[in-house]
Protein backbone atom coordinates (compact mmCIF):
# COMPACT_ATOMS: atom_id res chain seq x y z
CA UNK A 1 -24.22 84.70 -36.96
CA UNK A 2 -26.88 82.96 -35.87
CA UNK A 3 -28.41 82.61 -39.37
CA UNK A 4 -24.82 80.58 -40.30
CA UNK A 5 -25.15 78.80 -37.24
CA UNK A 6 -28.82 77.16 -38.54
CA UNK A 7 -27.51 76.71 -42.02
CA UNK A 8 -24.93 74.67 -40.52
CA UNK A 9 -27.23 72.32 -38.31
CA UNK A 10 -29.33 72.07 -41.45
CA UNK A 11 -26.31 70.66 -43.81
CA UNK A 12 -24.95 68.22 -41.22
CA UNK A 13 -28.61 66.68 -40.29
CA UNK A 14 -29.12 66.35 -44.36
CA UNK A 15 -25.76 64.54 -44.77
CA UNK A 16 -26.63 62.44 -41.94
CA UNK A 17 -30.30 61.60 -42.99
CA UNK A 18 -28.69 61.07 -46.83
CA UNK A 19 -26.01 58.51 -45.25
CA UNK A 20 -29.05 56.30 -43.00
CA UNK A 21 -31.14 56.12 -46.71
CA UNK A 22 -28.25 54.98 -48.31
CA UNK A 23 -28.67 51.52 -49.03
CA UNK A 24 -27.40 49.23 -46.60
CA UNK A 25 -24.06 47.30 -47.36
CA UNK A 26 -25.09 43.40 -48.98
CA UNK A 27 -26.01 40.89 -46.70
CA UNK A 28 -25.93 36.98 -47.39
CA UNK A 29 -29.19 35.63 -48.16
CA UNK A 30 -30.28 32.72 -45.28
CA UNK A 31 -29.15 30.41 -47.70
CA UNK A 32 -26.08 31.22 -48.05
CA UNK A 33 -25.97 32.33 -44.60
CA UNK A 34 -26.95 28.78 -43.53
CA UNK A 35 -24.11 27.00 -45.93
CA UNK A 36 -21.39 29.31 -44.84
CA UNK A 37 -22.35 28.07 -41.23
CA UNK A 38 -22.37 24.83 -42.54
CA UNK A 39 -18.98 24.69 -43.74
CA UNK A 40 -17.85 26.67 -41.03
CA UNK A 41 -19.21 23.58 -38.30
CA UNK A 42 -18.26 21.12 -40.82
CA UNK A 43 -14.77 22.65 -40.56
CA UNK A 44 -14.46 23.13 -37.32
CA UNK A 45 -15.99 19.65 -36.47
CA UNK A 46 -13.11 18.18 -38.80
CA UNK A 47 -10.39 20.17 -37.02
CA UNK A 48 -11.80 19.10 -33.74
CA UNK A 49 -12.05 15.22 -34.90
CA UNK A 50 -8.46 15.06 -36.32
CA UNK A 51 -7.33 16.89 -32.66
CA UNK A 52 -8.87 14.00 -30.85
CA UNK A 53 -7.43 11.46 -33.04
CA UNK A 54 -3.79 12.50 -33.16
CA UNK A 55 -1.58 10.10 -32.07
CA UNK A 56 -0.61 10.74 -28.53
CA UNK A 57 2.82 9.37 -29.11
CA UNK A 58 4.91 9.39 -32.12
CA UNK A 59 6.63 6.17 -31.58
CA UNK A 60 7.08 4.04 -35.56
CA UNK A 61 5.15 1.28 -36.70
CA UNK A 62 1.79 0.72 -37.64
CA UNK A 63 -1.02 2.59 -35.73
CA UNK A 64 -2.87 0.81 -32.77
CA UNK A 65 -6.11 1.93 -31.83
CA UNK A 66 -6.90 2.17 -28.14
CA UNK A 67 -10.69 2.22 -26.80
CA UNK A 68 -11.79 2.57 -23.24
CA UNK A 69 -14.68 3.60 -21.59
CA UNK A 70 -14.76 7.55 -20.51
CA UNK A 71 -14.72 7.34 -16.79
CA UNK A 72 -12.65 10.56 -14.50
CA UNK A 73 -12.37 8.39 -11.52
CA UNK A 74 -12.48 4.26 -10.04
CA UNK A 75 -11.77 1.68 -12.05
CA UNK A 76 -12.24 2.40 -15.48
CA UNK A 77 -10.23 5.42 -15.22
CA UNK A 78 -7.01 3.04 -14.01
CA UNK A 79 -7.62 1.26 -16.92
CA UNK A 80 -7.16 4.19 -19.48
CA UNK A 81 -4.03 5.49 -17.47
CA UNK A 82 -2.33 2.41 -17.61
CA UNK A 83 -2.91 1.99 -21.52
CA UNK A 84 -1.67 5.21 -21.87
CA UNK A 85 1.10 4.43 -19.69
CA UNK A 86 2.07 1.26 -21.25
CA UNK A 87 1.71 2.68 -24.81
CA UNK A 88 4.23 5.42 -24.33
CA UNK A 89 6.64 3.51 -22.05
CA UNK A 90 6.45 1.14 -25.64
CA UNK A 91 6.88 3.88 -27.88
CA UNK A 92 3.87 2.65 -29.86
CA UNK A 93 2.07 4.57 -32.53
CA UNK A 94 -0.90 4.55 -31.11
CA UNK A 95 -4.49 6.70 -30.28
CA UNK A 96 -6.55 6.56 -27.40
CA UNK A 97 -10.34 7.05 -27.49
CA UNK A 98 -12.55 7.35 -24.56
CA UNK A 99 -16.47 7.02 -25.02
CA UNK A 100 -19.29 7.98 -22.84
CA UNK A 101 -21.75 5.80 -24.02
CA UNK A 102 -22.06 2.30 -26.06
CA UNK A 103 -22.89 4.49 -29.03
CA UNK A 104 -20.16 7.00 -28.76
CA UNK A 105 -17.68 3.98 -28.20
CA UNK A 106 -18.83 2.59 -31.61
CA UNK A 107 -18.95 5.45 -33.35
CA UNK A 108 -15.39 6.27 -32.38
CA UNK A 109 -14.34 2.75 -33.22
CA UNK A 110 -15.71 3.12 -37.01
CA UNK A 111 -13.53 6.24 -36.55
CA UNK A 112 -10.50 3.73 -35.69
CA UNK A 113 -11.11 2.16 -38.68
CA UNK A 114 -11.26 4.80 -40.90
CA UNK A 115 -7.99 6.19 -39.66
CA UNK A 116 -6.39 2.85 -40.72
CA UNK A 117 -5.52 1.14 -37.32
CA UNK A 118 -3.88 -2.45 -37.50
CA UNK A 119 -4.28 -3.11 -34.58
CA UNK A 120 -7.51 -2.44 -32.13
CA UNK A 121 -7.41 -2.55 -28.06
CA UNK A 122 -11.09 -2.19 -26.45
CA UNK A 123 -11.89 -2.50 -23.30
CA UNK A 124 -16.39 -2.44 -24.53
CA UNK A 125 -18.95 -0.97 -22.20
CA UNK A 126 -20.41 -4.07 -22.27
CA UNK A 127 -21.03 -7.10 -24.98
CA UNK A 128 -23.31 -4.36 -26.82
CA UNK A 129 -19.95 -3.56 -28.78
CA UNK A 130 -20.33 -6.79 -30.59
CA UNK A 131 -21.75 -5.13 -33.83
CA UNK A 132 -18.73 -2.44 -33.81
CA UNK A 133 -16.19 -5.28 -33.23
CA UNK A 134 -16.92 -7.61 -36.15
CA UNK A 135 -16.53 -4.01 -38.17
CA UNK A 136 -12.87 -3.86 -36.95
CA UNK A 137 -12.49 -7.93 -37.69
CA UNK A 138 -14.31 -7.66 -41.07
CA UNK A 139 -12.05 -4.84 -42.06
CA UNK A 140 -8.73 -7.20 -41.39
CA UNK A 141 -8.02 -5.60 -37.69
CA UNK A 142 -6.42 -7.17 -35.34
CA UNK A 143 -8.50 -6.48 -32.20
CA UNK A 144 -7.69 -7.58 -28.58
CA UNK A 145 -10.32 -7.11 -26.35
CA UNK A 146 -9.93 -6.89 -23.01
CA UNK A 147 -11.55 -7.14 -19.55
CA UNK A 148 -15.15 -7.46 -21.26
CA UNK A 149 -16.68 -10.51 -23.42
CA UNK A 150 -18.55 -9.71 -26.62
CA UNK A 151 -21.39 -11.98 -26.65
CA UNK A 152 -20.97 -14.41 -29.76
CA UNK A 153 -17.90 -12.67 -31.64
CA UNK A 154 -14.75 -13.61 -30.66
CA UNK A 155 -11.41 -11.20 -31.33
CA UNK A 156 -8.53 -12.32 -32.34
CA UNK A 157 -6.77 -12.05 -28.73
CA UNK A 158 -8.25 -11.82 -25.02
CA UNK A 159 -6.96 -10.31 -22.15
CA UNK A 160 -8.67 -10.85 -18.84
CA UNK A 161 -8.62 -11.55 -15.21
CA UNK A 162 -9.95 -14.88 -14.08
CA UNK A 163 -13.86 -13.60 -12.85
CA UNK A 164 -15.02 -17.37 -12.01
CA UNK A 165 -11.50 -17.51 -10.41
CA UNK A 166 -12.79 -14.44 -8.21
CA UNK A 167 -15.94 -16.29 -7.16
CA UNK A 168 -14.59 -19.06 -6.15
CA UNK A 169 -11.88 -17.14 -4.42
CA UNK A 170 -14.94 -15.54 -2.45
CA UNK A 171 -16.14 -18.30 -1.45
CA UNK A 172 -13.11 -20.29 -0.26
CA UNK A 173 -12.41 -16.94 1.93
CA UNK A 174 -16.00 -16.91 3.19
CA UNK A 175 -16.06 -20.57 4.17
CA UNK A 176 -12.06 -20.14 5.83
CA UNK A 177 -13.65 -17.27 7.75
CA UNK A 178 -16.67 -18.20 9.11
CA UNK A 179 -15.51 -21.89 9.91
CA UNK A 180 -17.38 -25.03 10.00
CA UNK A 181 -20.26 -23.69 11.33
CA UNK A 182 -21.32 -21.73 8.27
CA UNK A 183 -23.85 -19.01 8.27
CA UNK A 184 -26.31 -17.35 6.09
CA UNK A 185 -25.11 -15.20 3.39
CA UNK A 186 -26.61 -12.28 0.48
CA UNK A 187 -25.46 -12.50 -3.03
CA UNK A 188 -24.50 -8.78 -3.78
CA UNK A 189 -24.18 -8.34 -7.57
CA UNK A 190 -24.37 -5.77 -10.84
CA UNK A 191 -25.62 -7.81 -13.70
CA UNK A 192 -25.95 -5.22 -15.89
CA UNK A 193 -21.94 -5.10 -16.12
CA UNK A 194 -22.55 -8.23 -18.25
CA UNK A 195 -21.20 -11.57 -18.42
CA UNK A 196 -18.32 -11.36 -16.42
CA UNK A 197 -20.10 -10.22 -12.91
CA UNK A 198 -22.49 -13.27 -13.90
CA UNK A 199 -19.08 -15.71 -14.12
CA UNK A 200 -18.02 -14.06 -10.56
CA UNK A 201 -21.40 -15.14 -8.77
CA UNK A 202 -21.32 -18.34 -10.85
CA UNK A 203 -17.73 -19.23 -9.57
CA UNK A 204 -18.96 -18.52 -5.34
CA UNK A 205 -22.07 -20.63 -6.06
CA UNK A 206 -19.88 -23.09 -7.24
CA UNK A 207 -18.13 -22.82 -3.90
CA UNK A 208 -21.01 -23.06 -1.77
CA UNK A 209 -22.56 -26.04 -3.48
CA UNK A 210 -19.80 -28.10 -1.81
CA UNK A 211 -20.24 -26.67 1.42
CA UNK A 212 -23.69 -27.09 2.56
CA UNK A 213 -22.79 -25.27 6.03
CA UNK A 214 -23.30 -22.14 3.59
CA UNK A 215 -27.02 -21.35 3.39
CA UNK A 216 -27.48 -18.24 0.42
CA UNK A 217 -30.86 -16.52 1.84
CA UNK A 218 -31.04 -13.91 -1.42
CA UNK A 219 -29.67 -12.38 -4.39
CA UNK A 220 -29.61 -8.66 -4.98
CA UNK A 221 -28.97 -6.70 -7.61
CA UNK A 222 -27.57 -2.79 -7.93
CA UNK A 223 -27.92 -0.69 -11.24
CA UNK A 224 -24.23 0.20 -10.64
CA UNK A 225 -21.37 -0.41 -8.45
CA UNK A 226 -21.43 3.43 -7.52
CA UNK A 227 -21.09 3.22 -3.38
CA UNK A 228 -24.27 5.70 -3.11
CA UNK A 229 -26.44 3.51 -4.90
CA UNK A 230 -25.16 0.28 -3.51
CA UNK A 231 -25.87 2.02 -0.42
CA UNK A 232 -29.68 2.58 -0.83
CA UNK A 233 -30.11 -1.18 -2.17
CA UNK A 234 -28.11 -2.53 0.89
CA UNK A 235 -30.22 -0.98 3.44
CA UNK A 236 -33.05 -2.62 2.07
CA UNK A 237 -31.48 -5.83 2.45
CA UNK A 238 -30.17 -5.32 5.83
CA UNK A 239 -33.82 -4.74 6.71
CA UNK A 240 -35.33 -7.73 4.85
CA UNK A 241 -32.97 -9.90 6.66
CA UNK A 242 -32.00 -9.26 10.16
CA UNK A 243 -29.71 -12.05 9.95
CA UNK A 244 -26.50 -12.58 7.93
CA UNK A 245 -23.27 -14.01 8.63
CA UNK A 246 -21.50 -13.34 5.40
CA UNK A 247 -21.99 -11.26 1.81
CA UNK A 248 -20.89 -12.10 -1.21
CA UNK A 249 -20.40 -8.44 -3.24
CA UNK A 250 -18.87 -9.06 -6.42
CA UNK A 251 -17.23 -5.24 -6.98
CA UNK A 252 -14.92 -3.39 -4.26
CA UNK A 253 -16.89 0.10 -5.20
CA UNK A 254 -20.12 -2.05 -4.61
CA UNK A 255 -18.24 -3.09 -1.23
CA UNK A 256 -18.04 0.71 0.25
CA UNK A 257 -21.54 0.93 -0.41
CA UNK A 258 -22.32 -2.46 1.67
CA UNK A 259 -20.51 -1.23 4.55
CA UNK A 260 -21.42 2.16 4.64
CA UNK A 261 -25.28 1.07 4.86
CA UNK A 262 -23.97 -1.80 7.61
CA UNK A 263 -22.36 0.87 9.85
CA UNK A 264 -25.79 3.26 9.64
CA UNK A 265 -28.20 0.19 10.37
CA UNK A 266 -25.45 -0.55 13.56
CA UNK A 267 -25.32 -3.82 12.45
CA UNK A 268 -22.98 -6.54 14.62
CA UNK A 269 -23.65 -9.69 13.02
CA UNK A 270 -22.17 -9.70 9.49
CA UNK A 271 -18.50 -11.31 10.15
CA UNK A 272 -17.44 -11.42 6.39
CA UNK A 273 -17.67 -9.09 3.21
CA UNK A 274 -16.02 -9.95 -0.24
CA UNK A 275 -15.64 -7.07 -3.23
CA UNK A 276 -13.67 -7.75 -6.47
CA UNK A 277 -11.31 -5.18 -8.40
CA UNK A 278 -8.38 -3.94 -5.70
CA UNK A 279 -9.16 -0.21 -5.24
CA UNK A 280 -7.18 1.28 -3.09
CA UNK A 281 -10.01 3.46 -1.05
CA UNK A 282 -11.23 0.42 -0.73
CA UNK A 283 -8.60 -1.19 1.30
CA UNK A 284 -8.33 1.89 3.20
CA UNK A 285 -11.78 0.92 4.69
CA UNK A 286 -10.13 -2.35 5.75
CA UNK A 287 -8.59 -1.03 9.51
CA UNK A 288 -12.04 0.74 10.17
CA UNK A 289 -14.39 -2.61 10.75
CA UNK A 290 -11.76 -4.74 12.70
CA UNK A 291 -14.86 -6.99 13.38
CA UNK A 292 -15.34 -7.69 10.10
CA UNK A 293 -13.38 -9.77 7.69
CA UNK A 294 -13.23 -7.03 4.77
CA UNK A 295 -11.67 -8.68 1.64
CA UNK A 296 -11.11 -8.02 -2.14
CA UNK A 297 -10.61 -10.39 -4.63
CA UNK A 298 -8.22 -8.43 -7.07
CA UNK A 299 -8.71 -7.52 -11.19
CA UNK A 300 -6.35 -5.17 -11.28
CA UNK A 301 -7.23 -2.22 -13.79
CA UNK A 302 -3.70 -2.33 -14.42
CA UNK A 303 -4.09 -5.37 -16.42
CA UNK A 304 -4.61 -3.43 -19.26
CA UNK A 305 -1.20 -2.98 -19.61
CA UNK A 306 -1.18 -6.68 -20.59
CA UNK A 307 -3.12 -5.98 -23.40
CA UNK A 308 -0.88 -3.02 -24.82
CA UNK A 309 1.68 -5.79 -24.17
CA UNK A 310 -0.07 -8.03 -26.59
CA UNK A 311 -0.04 -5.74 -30.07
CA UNK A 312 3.17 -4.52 -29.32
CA UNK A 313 4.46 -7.90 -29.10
CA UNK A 314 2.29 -9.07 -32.54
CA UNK A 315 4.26 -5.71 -33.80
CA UNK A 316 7.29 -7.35 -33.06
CA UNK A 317 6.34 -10.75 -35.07
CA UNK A 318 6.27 -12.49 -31.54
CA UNK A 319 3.98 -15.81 -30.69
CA UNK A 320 1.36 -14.73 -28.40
CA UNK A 321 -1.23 -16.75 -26.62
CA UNK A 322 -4.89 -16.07 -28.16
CA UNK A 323 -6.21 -16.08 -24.28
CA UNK A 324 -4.54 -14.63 -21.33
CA UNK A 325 -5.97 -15.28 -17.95
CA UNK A 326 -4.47 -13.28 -15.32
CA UNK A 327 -5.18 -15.16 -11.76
CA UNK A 328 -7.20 -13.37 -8.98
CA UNK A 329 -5.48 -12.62 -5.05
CA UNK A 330 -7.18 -12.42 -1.53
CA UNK A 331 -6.40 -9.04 -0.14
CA UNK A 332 -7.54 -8.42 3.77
CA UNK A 333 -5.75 -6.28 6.25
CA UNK A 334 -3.11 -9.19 6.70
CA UNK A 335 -1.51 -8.82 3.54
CA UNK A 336 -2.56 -5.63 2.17
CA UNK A 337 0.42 -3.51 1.87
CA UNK A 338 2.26 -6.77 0.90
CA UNK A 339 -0.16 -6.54 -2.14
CA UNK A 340 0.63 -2.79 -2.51
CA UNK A 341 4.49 -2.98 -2.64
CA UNK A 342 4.87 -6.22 -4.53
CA UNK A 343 2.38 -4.74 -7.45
CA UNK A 344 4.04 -1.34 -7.41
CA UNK A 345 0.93 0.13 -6.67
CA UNK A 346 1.79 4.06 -5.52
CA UNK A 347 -0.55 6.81 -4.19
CA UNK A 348 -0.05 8.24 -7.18
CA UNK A 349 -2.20 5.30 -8.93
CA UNK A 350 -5.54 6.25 -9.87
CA UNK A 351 -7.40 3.34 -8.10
C-alpha cells in the first residue's frame, strides 16, 4: 500500500515537472509588442478625438466650429454655456471645443479645420491665437471672433463689448461719486488679458484727463483677475498709499479681491471702487460695504450669444454688420436687480 502510494507521488510530480519544461506558449517580441501598443493608443486616441468632436447638436446645415477657453467657473465659463445655449436653442450643426492653454486652443482649432467647419466662433486666450486664426481664414473659414482682438489679423466678423466704453464709464461714475472735490485714485489692472484691459484703462484715463480734480497716484498690475491674487497685490498697495479716495479695477473678479484686502487693512477712506464684467457674486458684495460706492461696468459673458447669432444668421444668407459693439451699463446697489430682471439673468446663470 504504501509502496503504490510513493509510485503515485512520483508520477504526478514527473507530469508536473514535464508540464513547467514545456516550452512556454509564444510571446510577441518588444517590437511587435511596442506596435500593437501603438495601434492600440493610436486607436484609442482616434476614438477619443472623434468623441470630443461630435457635434453636440444635430441641427442641418453646414458645421460651425465653436472655441472657448476651458474655464469650470467665472466668466469664461458663462461664456461657453451661453454658446452652447444659443447653438442648440438655433438648432445649429455645430461643435464646441474648450482649451486649456493657447496651444491646446490652436491645436484644436487646426482640428476645426480638418473636420471641415464653415464657419469658426473663438473666443482666443489672448491675441497669441493670431497664427491659428489666419489658418481658419486661409482655409476659406468664416471666423467671428469674439470678446478678444487678434493683434494684426482681422476675422471676417467681431463681436464685442465696448472696453474703452467701460473706462470711460468708470470714470464718469468715479467723478459723479466723489464730486467736485476729486480725490486720489489707483489704477487696478491685468494687462496680461491683452488689448482689451489696456482699451478699459485707456478709456478712464481719458476721463480723468478732463477732470483735473482726479489726481491717479499709481498703476498696478495683477497676473490674474483671480480674487486671491488680486488680494495679495492690493494689500501692498493699500500699504504704499495710505491715502485713496477712489480705484479704478478694470475686472469684477479683480474687484472681490480689492475689497477683501480693504476690509482686512480696516480701511475707511476709499469711497469708490469700479470692476468690469457683471458677475453676479460680485454684486452680492454690493449691500456689504454701504460706505462704499461698489460698481461694475457690465460685459456680459452672455454676449456670446451674439456671436452664435452672427453665423447662424450668415447661414441664413442674412446682411450682418462686420463689427458689433455691444454698449457697457453702471450697475451699483441702486439698480442692481433692475439689471438682473431686465437681462434675464437667473441664479441658475453661471456668473
Amino acid at each position: 500500500m504504501k509502496k503504490s502510494l510513493v509510485l503515485v507521488v512520483c508520477v504526478i510530480v514527473a507530469v508536473a515537472m514535464f508540464v513547467g519544461c514545456a516550452a512556454p506558449a509564444e510571446t510577441p517580441s518588444t517590437e511587435a509588442s511596442t506596435e500593437a501598443s501603438t495601434e492600440a493608443s493610436a486607436e484609442a486616441s482616434t476614438e477619443a478625438s472623434a468623441e470630443a468632436s461630435e457635434p453636440a447638436a444635430s441641427g442641418d446645415g453646414p458645421l460651425v466650429g465653436i472655441s472657448v477657453p476651458n474655464n469650470p467657473t467665472g466668466w469664461v465659463a458663462a461664456v461657453q454655456w451661453s454658446a452652447k445655449q444659443k447653438a442648440e436653442e438655433l438648432g445649429l450643426n455645430y461643435v464646441l471645443v474648450a482649451s486649456d492653454s493657447v496651444n491646446d486652443q490652436a491645436n484644436k482649432i487646426d482640428e476645426l479645420i480638418q473636420m471641415g467647419c464653415e464657419y469658426i466662433v473663438m473666443m482666443p486666450e489672448n491675441d497669441e491665437l493670431a497664427v491659428a486664426a489666419q489658418k481658419v481664414l486661409d482655409a476659406g473659414i468664416t471666423l467671428i471672433d469674439f470678446d478678444r482682438t487678434l493683434g494684426d489679423v482681422e476675422p471676417d466678423y467681431y463681436v464685442a463689448g465696448d472696453n474703452t466704453g467701460m473706462g470711460v464709464a468708470g470714470g464718469e461714475y468715479i467723478v459723479d461719486k466723489l464730486g467736485p472735490e476729486g480725490g486720489k485714485v489707483v489704477i487696478m489692472n491685468i494687462p496680461s488679458y491683452g488689448e482689451i484691459f489696456t482699451e478699459r484703462v485707456d478709456g478712464f484715463k481719458s476721463v480723468a484727463a478732463e477732470h483735473p480734480e482726479l489726481e491717479i497716484i499709481g498703476e498696478y498690475a495683477s497676473d490674474n483677475g483671480a480674487p486671491e491674487t488680486v488680494l495679495t497685490v492690493m494689500s501692498d498697495v493699500l500699504t504704499a498709499n495710505p491715502e485713496i479716495d477712489a480705484i479704478y479695477s478694470s475686472d469684477d473678479e479683480m474687484s472681490q479681491g480689492i475689497l477683501q484686502a480693504i476690509k482686512e487693512a480696516g480701511r475707511t477712506d476709499i469711497k469708490v471702487i469700479t470692476g468690469g464684467g457683471g458677475a453676479k457674486t460680485y454684486f452680492d458684495l454690493f449691500d456689504d460695504y454701504p460706505d462704499i460706492w461698489v460698481s461694475s461696468q457690465t460685459y456680459a459673458p452672455y454676449m456670446m450669444a451674439d456671436a452664435v447669432q452672427v453665423a447662424a444668421d450668415l447661414i441664413a444668407g442674412k446682411e450682418v454688420e462686420k463689427e458689433l459693439i455691444i454698449p457697457t451699463s453702471n450697475v451699483d446697489r441702486e439698480n442692481v436687480e433692475q439689471y438682473l430682471t431686465e437681462n434675464n439673468i437667473t441664479e441658475e446663470a453661471p456668473y
